[in-house]
PDB file of N, CA and C in Angstrom:
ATOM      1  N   UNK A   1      -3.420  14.225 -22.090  1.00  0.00           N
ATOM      2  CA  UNK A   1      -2.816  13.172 -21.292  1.00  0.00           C
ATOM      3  C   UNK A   1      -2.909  13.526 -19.807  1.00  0.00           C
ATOM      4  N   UNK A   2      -3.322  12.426 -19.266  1.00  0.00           N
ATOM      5  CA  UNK A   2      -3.290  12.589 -17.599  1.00  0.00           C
ATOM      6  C   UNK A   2      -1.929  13.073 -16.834  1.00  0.00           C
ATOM      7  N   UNK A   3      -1.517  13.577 -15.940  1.00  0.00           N
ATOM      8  CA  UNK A   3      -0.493  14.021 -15.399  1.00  0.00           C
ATOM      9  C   UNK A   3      -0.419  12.937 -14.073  1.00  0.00           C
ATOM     10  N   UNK A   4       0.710  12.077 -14.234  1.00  0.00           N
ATOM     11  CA  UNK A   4       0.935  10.938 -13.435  1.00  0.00           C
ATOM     12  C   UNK A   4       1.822  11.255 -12.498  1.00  0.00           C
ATOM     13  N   UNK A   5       2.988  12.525 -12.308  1.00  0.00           N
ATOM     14  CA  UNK A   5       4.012  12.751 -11.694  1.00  0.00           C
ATOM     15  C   UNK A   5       3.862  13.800 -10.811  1.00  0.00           C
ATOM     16  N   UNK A   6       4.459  13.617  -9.467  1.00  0.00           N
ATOM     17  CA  UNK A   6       4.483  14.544  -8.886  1.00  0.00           C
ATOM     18  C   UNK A   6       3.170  14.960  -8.209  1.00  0.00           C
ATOM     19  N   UNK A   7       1.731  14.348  -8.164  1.00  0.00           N
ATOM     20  CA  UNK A   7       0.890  15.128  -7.930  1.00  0.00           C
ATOM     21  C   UNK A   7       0.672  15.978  -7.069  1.00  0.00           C
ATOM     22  N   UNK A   8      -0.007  16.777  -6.859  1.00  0.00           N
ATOM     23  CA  UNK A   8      -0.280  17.993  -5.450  1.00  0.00           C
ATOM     24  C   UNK A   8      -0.952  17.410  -4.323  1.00  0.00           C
ATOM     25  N   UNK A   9      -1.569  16.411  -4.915  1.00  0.00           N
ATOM     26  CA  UNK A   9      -2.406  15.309  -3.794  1.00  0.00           C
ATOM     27  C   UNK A   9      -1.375  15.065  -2.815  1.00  0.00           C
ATOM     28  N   UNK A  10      -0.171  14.328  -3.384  1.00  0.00           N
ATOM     29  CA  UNK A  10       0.787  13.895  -2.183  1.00  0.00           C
ATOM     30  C   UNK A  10       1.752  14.364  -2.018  1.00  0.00           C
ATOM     31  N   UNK A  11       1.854  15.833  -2.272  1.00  0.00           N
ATOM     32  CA  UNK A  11       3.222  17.014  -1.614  1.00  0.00           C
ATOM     33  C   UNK A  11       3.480  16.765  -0.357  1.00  0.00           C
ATOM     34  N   UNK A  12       2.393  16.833   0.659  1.00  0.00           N
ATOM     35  CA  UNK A  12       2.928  16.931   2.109  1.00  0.00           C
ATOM     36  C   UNK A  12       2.916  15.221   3.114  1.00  0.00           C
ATOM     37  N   UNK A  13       2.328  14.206   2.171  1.00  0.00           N
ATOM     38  CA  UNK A  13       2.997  12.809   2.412  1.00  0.00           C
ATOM     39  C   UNK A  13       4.226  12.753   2.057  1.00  0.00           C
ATOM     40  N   UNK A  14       4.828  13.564   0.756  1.00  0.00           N
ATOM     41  CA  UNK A  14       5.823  13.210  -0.024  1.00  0.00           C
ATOM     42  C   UNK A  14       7.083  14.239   1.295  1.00  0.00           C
ATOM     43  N   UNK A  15       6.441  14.789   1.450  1.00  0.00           N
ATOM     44  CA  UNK A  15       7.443  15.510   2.751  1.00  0.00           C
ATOM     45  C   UNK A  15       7.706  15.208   3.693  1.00  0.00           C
ATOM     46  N   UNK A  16       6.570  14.331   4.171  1.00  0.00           N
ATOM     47  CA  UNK A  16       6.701  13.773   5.855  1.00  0.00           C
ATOM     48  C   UNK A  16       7.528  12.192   5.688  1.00  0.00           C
ATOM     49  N   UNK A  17       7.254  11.686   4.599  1.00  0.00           N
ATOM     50  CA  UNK A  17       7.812  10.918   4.269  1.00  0.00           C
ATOM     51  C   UNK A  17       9.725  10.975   4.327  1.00  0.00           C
ATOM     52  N   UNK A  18      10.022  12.213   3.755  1.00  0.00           N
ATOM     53  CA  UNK A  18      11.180  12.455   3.517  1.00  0.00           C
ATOM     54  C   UNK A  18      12.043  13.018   5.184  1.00  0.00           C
ATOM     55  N   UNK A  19      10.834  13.729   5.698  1.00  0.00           N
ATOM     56  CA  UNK A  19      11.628  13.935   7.071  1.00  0.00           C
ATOM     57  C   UNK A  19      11.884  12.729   7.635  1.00  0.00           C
ATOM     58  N   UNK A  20      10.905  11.721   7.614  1.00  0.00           N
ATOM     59  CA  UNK A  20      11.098  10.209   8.788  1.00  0.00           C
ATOM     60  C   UNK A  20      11.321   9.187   7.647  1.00  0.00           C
ATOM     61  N   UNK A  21      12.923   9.551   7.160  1.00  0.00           N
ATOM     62  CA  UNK A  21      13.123   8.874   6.443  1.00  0.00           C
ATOM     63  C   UNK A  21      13.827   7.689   7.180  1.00  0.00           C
ATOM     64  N   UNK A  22      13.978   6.311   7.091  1.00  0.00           N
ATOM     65  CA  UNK A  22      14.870   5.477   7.438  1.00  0.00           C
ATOM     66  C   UNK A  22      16.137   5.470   7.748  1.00  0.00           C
ATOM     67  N   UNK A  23      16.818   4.906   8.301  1.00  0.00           N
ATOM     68  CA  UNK A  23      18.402   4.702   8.560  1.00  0.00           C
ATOM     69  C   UNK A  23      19.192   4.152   7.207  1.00  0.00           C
ATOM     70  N   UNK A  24      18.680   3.303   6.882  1.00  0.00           N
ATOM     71  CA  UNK A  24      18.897   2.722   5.042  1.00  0.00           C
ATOM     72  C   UNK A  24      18.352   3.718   4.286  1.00  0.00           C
ATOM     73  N   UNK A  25      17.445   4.120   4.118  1.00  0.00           N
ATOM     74  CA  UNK A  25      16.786   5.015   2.869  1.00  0.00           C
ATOM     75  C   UNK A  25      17.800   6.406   3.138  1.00  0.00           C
ATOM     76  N   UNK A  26      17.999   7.088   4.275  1.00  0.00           N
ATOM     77  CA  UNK A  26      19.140   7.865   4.222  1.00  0.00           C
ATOM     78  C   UNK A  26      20.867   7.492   3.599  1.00  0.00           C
ATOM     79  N   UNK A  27      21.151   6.413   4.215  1.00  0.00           N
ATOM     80  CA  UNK A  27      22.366   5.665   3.985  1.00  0.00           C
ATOM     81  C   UNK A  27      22.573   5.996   2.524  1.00  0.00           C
ATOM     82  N   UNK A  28      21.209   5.218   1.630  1.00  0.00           N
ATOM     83  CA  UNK A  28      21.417   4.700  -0.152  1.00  0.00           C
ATOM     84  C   UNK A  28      21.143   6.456  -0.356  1.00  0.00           C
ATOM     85  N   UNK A  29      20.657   7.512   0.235  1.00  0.00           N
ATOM     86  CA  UNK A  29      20.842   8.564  -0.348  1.00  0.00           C
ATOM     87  C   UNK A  29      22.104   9.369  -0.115  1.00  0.00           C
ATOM     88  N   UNK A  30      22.623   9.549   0.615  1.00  0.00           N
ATOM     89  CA  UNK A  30      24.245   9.983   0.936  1.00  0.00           C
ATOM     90  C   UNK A  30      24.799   9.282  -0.462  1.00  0.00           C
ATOM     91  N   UNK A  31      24.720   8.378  -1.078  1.00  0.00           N
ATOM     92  CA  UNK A  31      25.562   7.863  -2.486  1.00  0.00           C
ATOM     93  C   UNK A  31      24.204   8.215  -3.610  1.00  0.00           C
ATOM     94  N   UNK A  32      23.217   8.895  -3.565  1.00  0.00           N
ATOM     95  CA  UNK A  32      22.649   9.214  -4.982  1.00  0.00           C
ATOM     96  C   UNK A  32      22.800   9.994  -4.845  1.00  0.00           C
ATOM     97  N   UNK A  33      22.238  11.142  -3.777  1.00  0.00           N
ATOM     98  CA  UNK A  33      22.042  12.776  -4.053  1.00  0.00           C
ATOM     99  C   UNK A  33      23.462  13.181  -5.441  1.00  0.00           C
ATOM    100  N   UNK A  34      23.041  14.404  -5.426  1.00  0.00           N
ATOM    101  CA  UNK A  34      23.919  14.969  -6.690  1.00  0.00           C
ATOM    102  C   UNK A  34      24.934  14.416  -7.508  1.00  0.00           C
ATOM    103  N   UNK A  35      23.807  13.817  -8.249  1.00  0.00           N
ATOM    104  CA  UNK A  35      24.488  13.102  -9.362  1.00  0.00           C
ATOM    105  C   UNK A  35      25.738  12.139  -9.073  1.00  0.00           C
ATOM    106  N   UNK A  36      26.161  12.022  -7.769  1.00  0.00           N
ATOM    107  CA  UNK A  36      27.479  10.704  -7.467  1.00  0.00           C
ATOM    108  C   UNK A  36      27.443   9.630  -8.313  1.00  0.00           C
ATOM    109  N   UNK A  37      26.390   8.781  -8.975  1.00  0.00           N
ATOM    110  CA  UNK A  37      26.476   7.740  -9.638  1.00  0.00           C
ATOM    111  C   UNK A  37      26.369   8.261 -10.733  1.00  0.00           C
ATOM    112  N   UNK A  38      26.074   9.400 -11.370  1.00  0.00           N
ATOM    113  CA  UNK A  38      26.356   9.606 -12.469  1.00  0.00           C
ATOM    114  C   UNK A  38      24.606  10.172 -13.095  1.00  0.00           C
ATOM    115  N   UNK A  39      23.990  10.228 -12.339  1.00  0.00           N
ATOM    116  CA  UNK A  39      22.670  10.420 -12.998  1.00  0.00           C
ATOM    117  C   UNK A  39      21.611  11.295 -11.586  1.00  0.00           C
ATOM    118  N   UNK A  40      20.648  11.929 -12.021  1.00  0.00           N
ATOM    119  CA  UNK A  40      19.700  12.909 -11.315  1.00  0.00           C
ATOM    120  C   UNK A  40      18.631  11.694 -10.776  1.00  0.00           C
ATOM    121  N   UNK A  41      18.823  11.502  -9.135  1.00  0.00           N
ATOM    122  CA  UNK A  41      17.945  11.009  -8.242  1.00  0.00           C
ATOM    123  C   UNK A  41      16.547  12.058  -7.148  1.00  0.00           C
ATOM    124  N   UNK A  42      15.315  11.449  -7.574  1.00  0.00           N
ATOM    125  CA  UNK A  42      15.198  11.981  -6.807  1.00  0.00           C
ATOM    126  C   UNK A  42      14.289  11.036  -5.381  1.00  0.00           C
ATOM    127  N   UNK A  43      13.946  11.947  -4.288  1.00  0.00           N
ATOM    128  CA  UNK A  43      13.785  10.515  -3.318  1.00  0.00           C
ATOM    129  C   UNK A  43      12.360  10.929  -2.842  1.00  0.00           C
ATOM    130  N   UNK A  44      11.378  10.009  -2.681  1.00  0.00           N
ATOM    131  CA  UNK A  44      10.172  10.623  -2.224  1.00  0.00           C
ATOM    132  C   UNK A  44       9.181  11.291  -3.174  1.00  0.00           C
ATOM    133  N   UNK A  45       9.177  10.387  -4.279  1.00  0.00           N
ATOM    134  CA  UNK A  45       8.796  11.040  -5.843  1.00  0.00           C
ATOM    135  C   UNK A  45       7.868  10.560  -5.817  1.00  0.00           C
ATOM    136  N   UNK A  46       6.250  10.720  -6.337  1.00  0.00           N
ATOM    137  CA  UNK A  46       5.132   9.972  -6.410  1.00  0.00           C
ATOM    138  C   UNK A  46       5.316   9.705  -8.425  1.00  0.00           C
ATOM    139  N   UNK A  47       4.547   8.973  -8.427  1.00  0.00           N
ATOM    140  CA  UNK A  47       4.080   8.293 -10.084  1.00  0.00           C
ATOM    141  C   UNK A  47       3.043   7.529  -9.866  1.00  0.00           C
ATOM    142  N   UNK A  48       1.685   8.368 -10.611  1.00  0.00           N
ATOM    143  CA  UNK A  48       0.277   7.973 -10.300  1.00  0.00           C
ATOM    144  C   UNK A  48       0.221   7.686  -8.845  1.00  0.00           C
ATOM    145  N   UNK A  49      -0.245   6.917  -8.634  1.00  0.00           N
ATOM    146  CA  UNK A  49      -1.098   7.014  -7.155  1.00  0.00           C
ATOM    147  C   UNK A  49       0.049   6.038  -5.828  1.00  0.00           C
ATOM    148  N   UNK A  50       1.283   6.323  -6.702  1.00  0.00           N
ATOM    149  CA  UNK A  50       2.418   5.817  -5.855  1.00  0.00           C
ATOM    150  C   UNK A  50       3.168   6.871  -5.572  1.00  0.00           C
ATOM    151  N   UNK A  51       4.301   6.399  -4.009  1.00  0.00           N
ATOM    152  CA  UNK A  51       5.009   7.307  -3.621  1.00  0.00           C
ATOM    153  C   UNK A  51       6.752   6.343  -3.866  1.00  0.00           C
ATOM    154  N   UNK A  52       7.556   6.727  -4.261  1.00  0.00           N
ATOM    155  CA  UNK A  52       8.852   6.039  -4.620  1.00  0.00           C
ATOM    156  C   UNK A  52       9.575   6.217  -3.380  1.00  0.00           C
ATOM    157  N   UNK A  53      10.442   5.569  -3.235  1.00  0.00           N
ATOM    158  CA  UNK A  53      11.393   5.828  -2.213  1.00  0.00           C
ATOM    159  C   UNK A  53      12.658   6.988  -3.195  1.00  0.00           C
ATOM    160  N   UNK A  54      12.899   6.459  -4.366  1.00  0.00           N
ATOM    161  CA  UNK A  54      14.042   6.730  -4.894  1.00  0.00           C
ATOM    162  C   UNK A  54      13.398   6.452  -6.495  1.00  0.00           C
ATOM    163  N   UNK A  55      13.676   7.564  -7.885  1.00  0.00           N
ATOM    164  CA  UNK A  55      13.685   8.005  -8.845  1.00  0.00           C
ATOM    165  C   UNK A  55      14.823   8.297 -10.046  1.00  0.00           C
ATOM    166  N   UNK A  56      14.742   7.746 -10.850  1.00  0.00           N
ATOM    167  CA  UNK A  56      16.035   8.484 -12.027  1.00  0.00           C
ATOM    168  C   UNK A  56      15.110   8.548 -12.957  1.00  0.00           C
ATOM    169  N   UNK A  57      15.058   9.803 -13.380  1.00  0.00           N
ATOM    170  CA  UNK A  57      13.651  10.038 -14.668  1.00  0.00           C
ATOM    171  C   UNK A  57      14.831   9.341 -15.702  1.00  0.00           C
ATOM    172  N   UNK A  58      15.812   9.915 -15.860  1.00  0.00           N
ATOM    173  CA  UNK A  58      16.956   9.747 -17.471  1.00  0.00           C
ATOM    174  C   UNK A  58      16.667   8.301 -17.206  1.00  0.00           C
ATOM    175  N   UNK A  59      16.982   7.879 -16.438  1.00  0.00           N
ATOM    176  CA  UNK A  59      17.190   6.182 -16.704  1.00  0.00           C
ATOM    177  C   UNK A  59      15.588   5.497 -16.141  1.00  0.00           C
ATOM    178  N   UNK A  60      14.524   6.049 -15.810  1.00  0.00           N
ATOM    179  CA  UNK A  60      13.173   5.380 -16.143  1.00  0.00           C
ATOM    180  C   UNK A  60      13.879   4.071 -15.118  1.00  0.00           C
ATOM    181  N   UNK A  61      14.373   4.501 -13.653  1.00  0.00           N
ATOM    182  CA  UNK A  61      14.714   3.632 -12.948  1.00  0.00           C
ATOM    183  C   UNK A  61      13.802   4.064 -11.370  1.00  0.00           C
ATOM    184  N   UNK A  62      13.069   2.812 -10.567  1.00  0.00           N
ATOM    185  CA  UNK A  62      12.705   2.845  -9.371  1.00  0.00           C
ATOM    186  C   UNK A  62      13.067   2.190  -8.347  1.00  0.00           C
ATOM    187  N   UNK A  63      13.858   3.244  -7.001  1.00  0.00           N
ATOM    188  CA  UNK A  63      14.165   1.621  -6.290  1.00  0.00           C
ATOM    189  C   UNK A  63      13.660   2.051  -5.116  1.00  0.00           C
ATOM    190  N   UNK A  64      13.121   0.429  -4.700  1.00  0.00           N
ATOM    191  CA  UNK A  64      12.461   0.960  -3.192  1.00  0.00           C
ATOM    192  C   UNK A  64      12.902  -0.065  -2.353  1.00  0.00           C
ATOM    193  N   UNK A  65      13.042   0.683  -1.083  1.00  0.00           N
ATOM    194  CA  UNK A  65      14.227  -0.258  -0.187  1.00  0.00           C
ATOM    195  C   UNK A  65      13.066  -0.788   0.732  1.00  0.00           C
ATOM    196  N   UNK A  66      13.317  -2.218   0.747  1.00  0.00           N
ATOM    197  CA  UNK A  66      12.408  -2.975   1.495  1.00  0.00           C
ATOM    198  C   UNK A  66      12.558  -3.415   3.070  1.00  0.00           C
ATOM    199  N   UNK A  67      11.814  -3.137   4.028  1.00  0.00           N
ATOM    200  CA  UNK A  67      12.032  -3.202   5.203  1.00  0.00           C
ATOM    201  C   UNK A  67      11.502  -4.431   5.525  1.00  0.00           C
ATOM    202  N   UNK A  68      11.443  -4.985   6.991  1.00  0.00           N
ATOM    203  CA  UNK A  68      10.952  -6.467   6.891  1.00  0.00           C
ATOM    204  C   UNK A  68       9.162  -6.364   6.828  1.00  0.00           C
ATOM    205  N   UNK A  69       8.283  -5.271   6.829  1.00  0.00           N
ATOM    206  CA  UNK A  69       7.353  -5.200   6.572  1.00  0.00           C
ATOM    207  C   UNK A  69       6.830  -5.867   5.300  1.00  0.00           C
ATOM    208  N   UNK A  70       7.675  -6.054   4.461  1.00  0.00           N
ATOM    209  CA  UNK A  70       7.675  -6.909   3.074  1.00  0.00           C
ATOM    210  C   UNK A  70       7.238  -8.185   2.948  1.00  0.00           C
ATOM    211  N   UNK A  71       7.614  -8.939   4.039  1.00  0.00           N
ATOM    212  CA  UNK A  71       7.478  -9.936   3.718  1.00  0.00           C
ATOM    213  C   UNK A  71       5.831 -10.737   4.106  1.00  0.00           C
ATOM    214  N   UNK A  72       5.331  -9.394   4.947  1.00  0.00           N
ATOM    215  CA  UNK A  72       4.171  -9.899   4.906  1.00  0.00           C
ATOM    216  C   UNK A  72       3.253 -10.076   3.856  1.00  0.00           C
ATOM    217  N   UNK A  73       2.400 -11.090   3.610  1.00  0.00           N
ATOM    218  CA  UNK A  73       1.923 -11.582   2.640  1.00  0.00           C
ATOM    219  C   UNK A  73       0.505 -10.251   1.662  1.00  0.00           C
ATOM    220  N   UNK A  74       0.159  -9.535   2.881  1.00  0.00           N
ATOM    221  CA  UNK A  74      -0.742  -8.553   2.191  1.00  0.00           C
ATOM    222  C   UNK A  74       0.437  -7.523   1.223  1.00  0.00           C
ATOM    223  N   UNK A  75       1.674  -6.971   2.015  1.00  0.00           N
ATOM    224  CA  UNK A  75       2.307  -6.251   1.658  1.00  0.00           C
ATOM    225  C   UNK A  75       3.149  -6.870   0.473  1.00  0.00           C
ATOM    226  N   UNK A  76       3.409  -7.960   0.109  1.00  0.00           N
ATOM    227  CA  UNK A  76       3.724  -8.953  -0.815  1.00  0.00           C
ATOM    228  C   UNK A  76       2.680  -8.388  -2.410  1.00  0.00           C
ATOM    229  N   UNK A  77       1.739  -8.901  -2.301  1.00  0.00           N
ATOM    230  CA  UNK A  77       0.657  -8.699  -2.601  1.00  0.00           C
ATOM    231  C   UNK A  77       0.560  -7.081  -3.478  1.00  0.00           C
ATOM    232  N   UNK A  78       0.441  -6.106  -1.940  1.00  0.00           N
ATOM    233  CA  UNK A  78       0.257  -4.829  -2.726  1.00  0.00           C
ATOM    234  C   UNK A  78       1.484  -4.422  -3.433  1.00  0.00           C
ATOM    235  N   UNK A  79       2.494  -4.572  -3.132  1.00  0.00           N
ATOM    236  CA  UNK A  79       4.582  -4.663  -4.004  1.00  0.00           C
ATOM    237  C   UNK A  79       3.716  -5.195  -5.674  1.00  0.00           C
ATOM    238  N   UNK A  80       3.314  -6.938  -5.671  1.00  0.00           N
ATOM    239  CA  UNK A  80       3.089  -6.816  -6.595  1.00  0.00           C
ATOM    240  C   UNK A  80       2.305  -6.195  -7.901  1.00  0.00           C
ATOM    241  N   UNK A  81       1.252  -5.514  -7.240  1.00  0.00           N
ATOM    242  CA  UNK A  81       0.087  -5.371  -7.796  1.00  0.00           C
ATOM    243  C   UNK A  81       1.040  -3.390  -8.488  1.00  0.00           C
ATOM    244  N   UNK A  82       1.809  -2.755  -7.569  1.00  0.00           N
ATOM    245  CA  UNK A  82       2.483  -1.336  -7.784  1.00  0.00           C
ATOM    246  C   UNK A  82       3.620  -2.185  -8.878  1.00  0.00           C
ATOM    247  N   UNK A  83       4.597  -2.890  -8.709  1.00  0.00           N
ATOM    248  CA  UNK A  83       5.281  -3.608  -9.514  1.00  0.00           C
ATOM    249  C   UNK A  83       5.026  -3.597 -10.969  1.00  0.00           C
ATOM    250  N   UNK A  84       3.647  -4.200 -10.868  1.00  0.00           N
ATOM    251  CA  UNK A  84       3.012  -4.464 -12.599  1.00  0.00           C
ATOM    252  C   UNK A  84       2.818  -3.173 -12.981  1.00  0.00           C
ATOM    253  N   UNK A  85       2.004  -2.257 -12.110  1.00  0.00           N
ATOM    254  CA  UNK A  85       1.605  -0.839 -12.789  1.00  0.00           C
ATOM    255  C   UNK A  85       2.785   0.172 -13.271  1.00  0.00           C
ATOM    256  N   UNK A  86       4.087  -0.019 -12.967  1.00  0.00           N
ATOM    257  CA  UNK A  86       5.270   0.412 -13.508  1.00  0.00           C
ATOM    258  C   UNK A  86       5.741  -0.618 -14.273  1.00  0.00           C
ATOM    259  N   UNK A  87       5.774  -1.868 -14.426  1.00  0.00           N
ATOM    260  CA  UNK A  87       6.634  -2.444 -15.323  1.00  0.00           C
ATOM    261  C   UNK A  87       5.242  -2.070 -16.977  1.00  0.00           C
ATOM    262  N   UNK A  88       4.169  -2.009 -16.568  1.00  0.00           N
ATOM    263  CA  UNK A  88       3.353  -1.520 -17.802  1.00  0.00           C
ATOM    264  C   UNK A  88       3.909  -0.296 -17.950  1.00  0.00           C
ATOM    265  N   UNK A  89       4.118   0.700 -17.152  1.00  0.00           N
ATOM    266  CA  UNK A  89       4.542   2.173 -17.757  1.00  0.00           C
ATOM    267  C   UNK A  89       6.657   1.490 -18.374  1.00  0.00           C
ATOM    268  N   UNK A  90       6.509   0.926 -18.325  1.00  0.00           N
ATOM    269  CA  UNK A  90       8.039   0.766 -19.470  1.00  0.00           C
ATOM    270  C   UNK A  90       9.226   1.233 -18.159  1.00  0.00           C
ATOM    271  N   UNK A  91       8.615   1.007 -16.404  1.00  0.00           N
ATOM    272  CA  UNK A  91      10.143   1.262 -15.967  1.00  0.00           C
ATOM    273  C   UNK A  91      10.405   0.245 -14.868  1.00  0.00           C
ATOM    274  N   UNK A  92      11.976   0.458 -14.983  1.00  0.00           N
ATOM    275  CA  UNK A  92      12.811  -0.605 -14.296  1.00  0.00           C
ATOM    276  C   UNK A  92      12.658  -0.715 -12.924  1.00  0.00           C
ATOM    277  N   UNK A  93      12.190  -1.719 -11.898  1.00  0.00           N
ATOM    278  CA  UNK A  93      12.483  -1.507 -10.474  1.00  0.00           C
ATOM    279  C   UNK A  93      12.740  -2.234  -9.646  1.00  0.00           C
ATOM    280  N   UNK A  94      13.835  -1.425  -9.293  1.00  0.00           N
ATOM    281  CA  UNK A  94      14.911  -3.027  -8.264  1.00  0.00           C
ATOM    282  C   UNK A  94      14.661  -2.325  -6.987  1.00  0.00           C
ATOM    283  N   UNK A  95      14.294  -3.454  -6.283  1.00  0.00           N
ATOM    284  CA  UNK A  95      14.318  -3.517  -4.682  1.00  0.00           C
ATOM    285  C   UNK A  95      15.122  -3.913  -4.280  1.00  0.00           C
ATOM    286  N   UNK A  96      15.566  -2.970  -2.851  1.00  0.00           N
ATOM    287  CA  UNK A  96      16.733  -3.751  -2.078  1.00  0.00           C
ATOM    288  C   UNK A  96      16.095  -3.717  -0.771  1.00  0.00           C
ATOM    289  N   UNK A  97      16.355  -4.632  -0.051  1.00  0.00           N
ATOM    290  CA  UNK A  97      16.475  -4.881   1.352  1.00  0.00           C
ATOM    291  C   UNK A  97      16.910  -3.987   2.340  1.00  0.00           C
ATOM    292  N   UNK A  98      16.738  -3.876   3.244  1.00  0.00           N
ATOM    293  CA  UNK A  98      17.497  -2.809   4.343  1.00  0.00           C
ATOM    294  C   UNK A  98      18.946  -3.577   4.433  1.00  0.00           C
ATOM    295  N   UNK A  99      18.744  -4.988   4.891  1.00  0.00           N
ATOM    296  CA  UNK A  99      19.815  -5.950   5.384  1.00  0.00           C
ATOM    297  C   UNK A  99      20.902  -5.349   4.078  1.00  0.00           C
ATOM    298  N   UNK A 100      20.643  -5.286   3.024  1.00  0.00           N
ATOM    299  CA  UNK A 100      21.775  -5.266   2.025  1.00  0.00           C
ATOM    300  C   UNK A 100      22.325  -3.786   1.815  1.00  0.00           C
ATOM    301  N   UNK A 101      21.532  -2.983   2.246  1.00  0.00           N
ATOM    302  CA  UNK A 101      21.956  -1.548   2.684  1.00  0.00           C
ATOM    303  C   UNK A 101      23.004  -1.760   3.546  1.00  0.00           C
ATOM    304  N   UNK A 102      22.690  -1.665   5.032  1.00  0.00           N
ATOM    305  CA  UNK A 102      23.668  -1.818   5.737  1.00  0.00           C
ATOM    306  C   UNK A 102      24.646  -2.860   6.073  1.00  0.00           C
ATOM    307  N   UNK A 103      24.564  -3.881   5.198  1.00  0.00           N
ATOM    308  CA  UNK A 103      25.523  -5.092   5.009  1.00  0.00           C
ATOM    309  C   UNK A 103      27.070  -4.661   4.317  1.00  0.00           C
ATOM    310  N   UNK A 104      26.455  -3.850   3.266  1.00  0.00           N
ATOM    311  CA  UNK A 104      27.570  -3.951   2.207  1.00  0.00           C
ATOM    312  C   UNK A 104      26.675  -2.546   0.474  1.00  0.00           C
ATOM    313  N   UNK A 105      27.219  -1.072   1.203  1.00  0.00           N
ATOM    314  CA  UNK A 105      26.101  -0.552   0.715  1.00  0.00           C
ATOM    315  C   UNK A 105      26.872   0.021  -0.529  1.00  0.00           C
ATOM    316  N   UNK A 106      28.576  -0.173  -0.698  1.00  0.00           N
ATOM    317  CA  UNK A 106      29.099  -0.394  -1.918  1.00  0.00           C
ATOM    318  C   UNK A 106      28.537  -1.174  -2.969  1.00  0.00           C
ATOM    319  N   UNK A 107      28.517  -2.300  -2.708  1.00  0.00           N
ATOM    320  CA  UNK A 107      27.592  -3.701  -3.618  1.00  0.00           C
ATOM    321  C   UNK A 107      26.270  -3.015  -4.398  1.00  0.00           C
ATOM    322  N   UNK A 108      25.350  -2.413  -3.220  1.00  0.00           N
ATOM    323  CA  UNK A 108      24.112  -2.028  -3.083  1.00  0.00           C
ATOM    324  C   UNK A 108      24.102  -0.859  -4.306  1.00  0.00           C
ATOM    325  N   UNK A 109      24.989   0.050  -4.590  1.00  0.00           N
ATOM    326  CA  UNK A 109      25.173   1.205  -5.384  1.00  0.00           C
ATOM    327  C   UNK A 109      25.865   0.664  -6.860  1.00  0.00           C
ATOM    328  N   UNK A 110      27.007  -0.794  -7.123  1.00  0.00           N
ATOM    329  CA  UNK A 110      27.161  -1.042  -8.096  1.00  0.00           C
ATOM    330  C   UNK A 110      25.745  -1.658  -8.419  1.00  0.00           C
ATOM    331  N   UNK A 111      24.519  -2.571  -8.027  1.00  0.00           N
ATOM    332  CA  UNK A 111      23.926  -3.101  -8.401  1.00  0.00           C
ATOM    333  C   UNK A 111      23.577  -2.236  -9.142  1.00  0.00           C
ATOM    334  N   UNK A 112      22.748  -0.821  -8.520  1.00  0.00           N
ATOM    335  CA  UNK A 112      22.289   0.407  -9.122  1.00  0.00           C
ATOM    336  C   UNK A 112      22.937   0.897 -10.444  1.00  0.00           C
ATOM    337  N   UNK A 113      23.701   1.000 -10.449  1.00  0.00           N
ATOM    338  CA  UNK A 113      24.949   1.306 -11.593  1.00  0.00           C
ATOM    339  C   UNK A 113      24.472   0.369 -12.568  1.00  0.00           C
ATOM    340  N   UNK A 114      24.576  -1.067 -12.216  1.00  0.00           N
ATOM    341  CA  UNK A 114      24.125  -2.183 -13.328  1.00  0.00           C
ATOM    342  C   UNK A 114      23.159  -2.359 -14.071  1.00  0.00           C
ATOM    343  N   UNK A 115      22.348  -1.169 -13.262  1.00  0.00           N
ATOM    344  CA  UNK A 115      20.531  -1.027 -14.282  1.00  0.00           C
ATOM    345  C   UNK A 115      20.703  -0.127 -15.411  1.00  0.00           C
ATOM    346  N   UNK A 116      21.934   0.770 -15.358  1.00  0.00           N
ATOM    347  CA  UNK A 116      21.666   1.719 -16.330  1.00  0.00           C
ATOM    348  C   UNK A 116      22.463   0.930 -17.775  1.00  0.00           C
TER     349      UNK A 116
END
């Protein structure tokens, strides 16, 4: 079997990534890191030829927080095309918004809660 996780290809994207992390993508991690919701997150996780924002192997959960770069129609596009290639591997993935991060980032963490 191919090895889809973690690759060595993207260790030091998966790092630079994590230093210039967002104002939201930090925020929603202050409430996952160590186990707070109840389950092992991790942030900056690749799966196949993707990089995650955010990971729960136990719960086969992905969430990636969407900035307004989203709504452009190419980036639309490539969301869907990564979308399908995990909903074929059998896992769950909810996107959130930045706006709903820093709106109301209680809400934002029960939603999370609601996947498991």
């Amino acid at each position: 079997m191919t090895r889809i996780y973690s690759l060595v290809k993207f260790k030091e994207r998966r790092r630079e990534l994590r230093k210039r992390a967002t104002t939201q993508e930090d925020l929603l991690w202050d409430k996952l890191r160590n186990r707070k919701i109840g389950c092992k997150f991790r942030r900056q996780h690749s799966v196949g030829g993707y990089i995650l924002d955010f990971y729960c192997k136990e719960k086969r959960l992905l969430i990636e927080v969407d900035g307004g770069i989203h709504v452009k129609s190419d980036a639309k596009e490539y969301d869907e095309v990564r979308d399908k290639y995990f909903k074929e591997l059998n896992f769950i993935i909810l996107r959130i918004k930045n706006d709903e991060i820093e709106k109301n980032i209680d809400k934002v963490v029960e939603k999370i809660k609601s996947c498991f």
